[in-house]
Protein backbone atom coordinates (compact mmCIF):
# COMPACT_ATOMS: atom_id res chain seq x y z
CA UNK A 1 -49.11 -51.13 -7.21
CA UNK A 2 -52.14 -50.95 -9.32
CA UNK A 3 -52.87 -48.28 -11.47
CA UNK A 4 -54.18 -47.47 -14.75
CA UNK A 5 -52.00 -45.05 -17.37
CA UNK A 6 -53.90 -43.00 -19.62
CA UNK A 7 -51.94 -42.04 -23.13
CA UNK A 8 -53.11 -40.48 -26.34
CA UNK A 9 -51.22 -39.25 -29.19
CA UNK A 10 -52.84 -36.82 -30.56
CA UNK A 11 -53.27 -33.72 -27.88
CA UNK A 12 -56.36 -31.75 -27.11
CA UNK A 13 -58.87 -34.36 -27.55
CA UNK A 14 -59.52 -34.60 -23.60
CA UNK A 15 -57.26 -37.07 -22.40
CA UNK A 16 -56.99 -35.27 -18.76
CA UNK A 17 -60.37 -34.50 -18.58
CA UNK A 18 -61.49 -38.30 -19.30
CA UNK A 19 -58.92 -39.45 -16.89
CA UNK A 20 -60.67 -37.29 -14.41
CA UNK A 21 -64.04 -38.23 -15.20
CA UNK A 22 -62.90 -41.56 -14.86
CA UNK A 23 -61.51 -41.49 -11.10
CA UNK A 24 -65.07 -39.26 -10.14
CA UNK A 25 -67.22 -42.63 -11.99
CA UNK A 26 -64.82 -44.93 -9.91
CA UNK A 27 -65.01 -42.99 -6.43
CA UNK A 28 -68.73 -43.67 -6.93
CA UNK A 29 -68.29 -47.21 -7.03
CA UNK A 30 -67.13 -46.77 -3.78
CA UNK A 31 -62.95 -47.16 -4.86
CA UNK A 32 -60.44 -45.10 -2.96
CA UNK A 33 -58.42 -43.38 -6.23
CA UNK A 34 -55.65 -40.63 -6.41
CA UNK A 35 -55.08 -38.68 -9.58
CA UNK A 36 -51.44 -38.01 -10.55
CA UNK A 37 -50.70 -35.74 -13.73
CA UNK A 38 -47.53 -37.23 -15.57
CA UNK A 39 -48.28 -34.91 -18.65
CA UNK A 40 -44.59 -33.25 -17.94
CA UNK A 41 -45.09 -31.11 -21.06
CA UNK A 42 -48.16 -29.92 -20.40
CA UNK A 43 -49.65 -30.73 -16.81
CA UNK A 44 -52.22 -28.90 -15.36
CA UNK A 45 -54.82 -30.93 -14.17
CA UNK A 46 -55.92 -28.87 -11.09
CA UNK A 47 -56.41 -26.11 -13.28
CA UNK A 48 -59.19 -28.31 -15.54
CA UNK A 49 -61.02 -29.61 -12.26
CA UNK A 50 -60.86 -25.94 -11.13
CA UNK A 51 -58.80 -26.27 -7.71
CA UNK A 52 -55.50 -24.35 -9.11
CA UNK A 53 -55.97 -21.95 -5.99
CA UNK A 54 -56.37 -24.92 -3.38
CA UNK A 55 -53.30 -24.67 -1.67
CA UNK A 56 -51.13 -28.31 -1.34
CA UNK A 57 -48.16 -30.00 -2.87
CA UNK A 58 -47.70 -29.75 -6.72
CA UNK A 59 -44.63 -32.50 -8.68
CA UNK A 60 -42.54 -29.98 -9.42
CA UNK A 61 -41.97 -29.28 -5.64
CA UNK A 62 -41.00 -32.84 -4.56
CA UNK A 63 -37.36 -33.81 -4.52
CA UNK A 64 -36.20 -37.10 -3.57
CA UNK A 65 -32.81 -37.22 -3.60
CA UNK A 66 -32.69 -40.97 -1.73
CA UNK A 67 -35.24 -42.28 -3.98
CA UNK A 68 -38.05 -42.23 -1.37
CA UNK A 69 -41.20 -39.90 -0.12
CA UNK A 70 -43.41 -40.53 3.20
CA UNK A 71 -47.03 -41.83 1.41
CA UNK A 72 -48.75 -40.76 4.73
CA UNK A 73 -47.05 -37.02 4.51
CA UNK A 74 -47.58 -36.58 0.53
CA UNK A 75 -51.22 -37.54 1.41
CA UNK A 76 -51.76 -35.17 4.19
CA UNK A 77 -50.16 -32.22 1.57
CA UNK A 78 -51.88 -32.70 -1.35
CA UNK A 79 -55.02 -30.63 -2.65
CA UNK A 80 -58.16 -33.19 -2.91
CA UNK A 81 -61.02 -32.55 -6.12
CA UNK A 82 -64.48 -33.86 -4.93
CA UNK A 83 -62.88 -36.60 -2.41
CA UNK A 84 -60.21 -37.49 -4.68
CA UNK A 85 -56.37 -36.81 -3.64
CA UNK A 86 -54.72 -35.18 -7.00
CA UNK A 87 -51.16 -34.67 -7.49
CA UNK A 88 -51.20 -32.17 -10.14
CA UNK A 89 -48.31 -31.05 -12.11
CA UNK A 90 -47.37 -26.84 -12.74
CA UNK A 91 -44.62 -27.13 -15.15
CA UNK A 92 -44.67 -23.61 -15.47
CA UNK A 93 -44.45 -23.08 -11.89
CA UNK A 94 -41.13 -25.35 -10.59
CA UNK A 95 -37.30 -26.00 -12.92
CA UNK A 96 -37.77 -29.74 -13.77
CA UNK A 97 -37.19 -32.84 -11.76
CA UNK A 98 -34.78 -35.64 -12.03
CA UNK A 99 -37.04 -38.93 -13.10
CA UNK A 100 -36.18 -40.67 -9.77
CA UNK A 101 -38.25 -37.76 -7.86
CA UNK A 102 -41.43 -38.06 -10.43
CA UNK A 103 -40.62 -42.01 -9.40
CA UNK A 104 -40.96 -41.82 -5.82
CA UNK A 105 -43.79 -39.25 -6.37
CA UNK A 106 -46.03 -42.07 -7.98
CA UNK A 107 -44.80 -44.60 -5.53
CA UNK A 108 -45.98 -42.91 -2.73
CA UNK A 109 -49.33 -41.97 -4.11
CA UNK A 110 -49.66 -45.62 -4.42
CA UNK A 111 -49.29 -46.05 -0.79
CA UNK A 112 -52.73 -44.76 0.00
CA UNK A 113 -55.03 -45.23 -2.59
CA UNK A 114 -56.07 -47.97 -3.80
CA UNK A 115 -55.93 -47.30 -7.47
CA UNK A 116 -53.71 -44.63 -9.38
CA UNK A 117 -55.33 -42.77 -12.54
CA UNK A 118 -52.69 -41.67 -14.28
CA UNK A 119 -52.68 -39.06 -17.42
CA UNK A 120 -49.42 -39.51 -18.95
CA UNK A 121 -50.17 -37.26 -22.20
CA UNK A 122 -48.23 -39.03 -25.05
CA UNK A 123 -46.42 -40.74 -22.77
CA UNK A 124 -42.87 -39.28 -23.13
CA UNK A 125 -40.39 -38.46 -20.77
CA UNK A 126 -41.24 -41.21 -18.55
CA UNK A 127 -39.09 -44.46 -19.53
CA UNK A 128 -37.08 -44.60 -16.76
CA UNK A 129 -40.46 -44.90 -14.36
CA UNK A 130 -40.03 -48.25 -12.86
CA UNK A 131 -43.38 -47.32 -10.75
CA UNK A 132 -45.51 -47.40 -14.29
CA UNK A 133 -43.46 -50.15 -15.81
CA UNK A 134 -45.81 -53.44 -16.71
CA UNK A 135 -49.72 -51.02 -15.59
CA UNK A 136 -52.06 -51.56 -17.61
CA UNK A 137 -52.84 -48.44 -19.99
CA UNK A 138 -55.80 -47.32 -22.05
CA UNK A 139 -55.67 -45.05 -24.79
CA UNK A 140 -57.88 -42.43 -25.88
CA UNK A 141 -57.86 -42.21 -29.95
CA UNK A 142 -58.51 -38.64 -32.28
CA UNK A 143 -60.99 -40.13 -34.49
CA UNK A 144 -59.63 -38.46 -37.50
CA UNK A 145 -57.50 -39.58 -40.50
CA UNK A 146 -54.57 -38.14 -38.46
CA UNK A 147 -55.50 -39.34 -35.22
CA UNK A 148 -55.65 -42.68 -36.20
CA UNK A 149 -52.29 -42.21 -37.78
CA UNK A 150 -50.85 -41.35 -34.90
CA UNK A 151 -52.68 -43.78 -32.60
CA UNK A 152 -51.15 -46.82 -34.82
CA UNK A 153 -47.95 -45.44 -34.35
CA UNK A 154 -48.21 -45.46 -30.69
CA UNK A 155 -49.36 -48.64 -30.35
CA UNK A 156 -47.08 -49.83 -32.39
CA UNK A 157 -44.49 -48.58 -30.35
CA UNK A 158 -46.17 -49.72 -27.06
CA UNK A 159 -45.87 -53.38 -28.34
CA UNK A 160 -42.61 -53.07 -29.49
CA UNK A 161 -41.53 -51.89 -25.37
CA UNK A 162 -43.46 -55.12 -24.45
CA UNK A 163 -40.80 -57.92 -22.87
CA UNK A 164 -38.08 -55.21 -24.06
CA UNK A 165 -36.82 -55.30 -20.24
CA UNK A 166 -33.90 -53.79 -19.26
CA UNK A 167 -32.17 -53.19 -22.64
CA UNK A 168 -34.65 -50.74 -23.74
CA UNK A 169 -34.89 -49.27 -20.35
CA UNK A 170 -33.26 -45.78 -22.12
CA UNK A 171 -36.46 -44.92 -24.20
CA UNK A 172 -38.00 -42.26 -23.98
CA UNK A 173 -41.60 -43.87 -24.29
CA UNK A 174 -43.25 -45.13 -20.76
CA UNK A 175 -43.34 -49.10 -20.35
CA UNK A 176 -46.68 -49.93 -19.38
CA UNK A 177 -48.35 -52.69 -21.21
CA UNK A 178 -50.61 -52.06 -24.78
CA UNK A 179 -53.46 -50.50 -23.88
CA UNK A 180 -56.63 -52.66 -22.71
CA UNK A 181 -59.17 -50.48 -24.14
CA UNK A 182 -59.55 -47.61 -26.79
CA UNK A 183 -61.82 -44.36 -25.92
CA UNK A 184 -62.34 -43.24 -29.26
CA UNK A 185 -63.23 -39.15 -29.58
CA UNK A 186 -65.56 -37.97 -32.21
CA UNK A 187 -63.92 -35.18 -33.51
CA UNK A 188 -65.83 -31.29 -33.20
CA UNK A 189 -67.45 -29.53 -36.16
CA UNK A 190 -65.33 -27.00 -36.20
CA UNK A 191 -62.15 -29.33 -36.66
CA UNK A 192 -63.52 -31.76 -39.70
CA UNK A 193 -67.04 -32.35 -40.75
CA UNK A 194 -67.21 -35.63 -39.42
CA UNK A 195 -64.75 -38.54 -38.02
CA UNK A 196 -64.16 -41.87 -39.34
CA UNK A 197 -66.32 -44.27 -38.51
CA UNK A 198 -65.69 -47.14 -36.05
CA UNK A 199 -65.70 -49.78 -37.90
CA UNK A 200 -63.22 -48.24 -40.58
CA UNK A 201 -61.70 -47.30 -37.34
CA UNK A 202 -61.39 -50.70 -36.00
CA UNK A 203 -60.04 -51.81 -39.45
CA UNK A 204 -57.12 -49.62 -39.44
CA UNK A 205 -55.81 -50.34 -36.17
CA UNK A 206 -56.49 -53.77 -36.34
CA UNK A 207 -58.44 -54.02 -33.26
CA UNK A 208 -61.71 -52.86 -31.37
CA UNK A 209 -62.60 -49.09 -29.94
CA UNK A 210 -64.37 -49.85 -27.09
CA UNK A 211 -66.30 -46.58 -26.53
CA UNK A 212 -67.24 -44.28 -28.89
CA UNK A 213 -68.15 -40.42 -27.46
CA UNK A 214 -69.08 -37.36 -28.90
CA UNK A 215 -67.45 -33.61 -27.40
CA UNK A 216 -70.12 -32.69 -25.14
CA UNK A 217 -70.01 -28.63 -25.22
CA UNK A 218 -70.78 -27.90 -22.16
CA UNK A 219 -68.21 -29.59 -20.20
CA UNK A 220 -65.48 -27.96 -22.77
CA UNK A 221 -67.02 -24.70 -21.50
CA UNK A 222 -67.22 -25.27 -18.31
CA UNK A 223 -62.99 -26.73 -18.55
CA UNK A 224 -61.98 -23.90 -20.99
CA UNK A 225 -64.06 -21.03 -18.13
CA UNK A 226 -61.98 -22.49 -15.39
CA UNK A 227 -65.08 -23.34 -13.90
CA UNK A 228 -63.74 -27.13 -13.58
CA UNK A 229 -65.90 -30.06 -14.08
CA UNK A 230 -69.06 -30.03 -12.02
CA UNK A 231 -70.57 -33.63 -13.19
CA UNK A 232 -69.64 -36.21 -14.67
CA UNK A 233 -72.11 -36.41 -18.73
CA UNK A 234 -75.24 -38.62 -18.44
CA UNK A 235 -73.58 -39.22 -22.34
CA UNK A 236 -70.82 -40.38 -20.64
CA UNK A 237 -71.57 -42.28 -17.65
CA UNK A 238 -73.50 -44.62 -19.41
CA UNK A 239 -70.68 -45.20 -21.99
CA UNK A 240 -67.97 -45.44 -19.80
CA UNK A 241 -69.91 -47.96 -17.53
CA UNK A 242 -68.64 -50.73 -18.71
CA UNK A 243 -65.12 -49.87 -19.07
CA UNK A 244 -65.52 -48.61 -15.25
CA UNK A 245 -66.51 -52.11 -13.90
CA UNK A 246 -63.78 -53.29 -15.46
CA UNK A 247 -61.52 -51.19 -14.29
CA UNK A 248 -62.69 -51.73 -10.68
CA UNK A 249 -61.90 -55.30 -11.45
CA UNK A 250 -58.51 -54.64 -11.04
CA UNK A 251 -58.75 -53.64 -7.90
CA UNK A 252 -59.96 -56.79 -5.07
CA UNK A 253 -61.36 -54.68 -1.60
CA UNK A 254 -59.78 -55.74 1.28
CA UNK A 255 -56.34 -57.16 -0.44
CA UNK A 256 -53.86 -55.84 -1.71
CA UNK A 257 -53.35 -54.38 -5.44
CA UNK A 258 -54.66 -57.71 -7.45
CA UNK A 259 -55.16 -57.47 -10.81
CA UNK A 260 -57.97 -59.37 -12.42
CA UNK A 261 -58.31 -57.10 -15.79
CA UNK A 262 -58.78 -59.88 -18.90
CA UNK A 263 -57.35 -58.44 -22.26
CA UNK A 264 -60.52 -59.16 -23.65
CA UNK A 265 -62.67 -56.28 -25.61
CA UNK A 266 -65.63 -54.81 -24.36
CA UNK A 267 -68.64 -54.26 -26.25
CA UNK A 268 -68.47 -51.00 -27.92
CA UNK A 269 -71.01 -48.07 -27.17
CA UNK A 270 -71.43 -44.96 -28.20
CA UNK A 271 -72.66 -41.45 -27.04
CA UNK A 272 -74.86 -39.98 -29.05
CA UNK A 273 -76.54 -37.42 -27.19
C-alpha cells in the first residue's frame, strides 16, 4: 500500500491538524486520500475537522477476529471531511483493540484510496502493524530546546528499527522508515519567546527541516471552538507546496501504489505571515 505516517514527539504542536491539512492540499491535486487516526492515546481527529456528530464507523468499533475487513463495506461506513474518507479514532468512546484489528483497519482503508495519511502521534503502540511497516514517514519537530531533544531521540530510534526485521518486531515503536521530511513548528509566544533557529536547528539533528511555519491563530481557534478547519492557511499552502508534490509523487495515477519519493531534501521555506 502507499501511505505516508505522520509522527512527532513532542505533543500539541499540531501534528493531526497538519496531517489533515495535508490530505485537503493533496485532494486538490486531484489524489483520492483517506485519513486514518493511529494516535491510540489520544485520537480524535473528527473532533478537530469538526464532524464528531457525523454518524459512521469509528477504530474502536472494528473487530477482526480473522485478521480481515471488507475495504468496500468500511468505505461505505465511514464519516467523509470535505471529500475525504476519515477513520477517526474515540478512545474514550470503545475498550481497546487487539493490534491485529487496528491492522486490518489500515489495510482496508488502503483498499480504496489511493494514498493513506496517517497521524500516528509519537508513534507508540503500533509495532506489531505490519500494514505501516517499511511507509515512508515525516515528522513534524517542536522547535524548542526540548523539542529538538526529543525529535533526536526519535529519530534516533527510527533508524535504529531500520533493517531490524523480525527480531525487533516486539517494540513498541512503529516500523516505518526515517522520516523523508521535517515540518518544523515555530513555537507560540505564550510558550517561549522565540524558537531556535533553523539552521541551529539543522545543526543539532544533523540534517535539513524542510518547512519552517509559524502557529497561525486563527486556525487554533477555529480547532480549539470545535468549529473544525474551514481552509487550508495561504501561510501554509504555499509552504507545504513543495512537500505536497512530492508527496503526490508517490503515488503514479492509473497503477497501482508505486513509490517514486527520492530521500533527497527539499528546499526549505518558511511562513512568515
Amino acid at each position: 500500500m502507499t501511505g505516508l505516517v505522520f509522527l512527532s514527539a513532542s505533543g500539541g504542536i499540531g501534528l493531526t491538524t497538519m496531517t489533515a491539512l495535508m490530505a485537503k492540499q493533496l485532494r486538490d491535486m486531484a489524489l483520492s486520500c483517506a485519513l486514518v487516526d493511529l494516535d491510540l492515546d489520544g485520537g480524535g481527529m473528527d473532533v478537530l475537522v469538526g464532524i464528531e456528530g457525523a454518524p459512521g464507523m469509528r477504530l474502536g468499533r472494528i473487530r477482526a477476529p480473522l485478521g480481515r475487513v471488507n475495504p468496500q463495506a468500511l468505505r461505505e461506513e465511514l464519516p467523509v471531511w470535505d471529500g475525504i474518507p476519515l477513520l477517526s479514532n474515540d478512545p474514550w468512546s470503545a475498550p481497546p483493540q487487539g493490534w491485529w484489528d487496528v491492522d486490518a483497519a489500515v489495510s482496508a482503508v488502503a483498499g480504496f484510496a489511493d494514498l493513506l495519511l496517517i497521524d500516528a502521534g509519537r508513534g507508540q503502540g503500533l509495532g506489531n502493524l505490519r500494514s505501516l511497516k517499511g511507509l515512508p514517514s515525516l515528522l513534524m519537530v517542536d522547535m524548542t530546546v526540548l523539542g529538538l531533544a526529543r525529535a533526536k531521540a526519535l529519530l534516533h530510534a527510527l533508524n535504529g528499527r531500520r533493517g531490524a526485521g523480525d527480531r525487533d518486531q516486539d517494540s513498541p515503536l512503529v516500523s516505518c522508515r526515517p522520516p523523508m521530511a521535517l515540518i518544523g513548528m515555530m513555537p507560540t509566544q505564550h510558550r517561549v519567546s522565540h524558537g531556535v533557529d533553523p539552521e541551529q536547528a539543522e545543526e543539532f539533528l544533523g540534517r535539513s527541516v524542510d518547512v519552517v511555519l509559524k502557529p497561525q491563530p486563527k486556525l487554533s481557534a477555529s480547532v480549539l471552538d470545535g468549529r473544525g478547519m474551514e481552509r487550508v492557511p495561504r501561510a501554509y499552502a504555499r509552504a507545504l507546496q513543495p512537500l505536497a508534490e512530492r508527496i503526490a509523487g508517490m503515488v503514479v495515477v492509473g497503477e497501482r501504489k508505486e513509490e517514486r519519493v527520492s530521500s533527497g531534501g527539499l528546499t526549505r521555506s518558511e511562513a512568515v505571515k
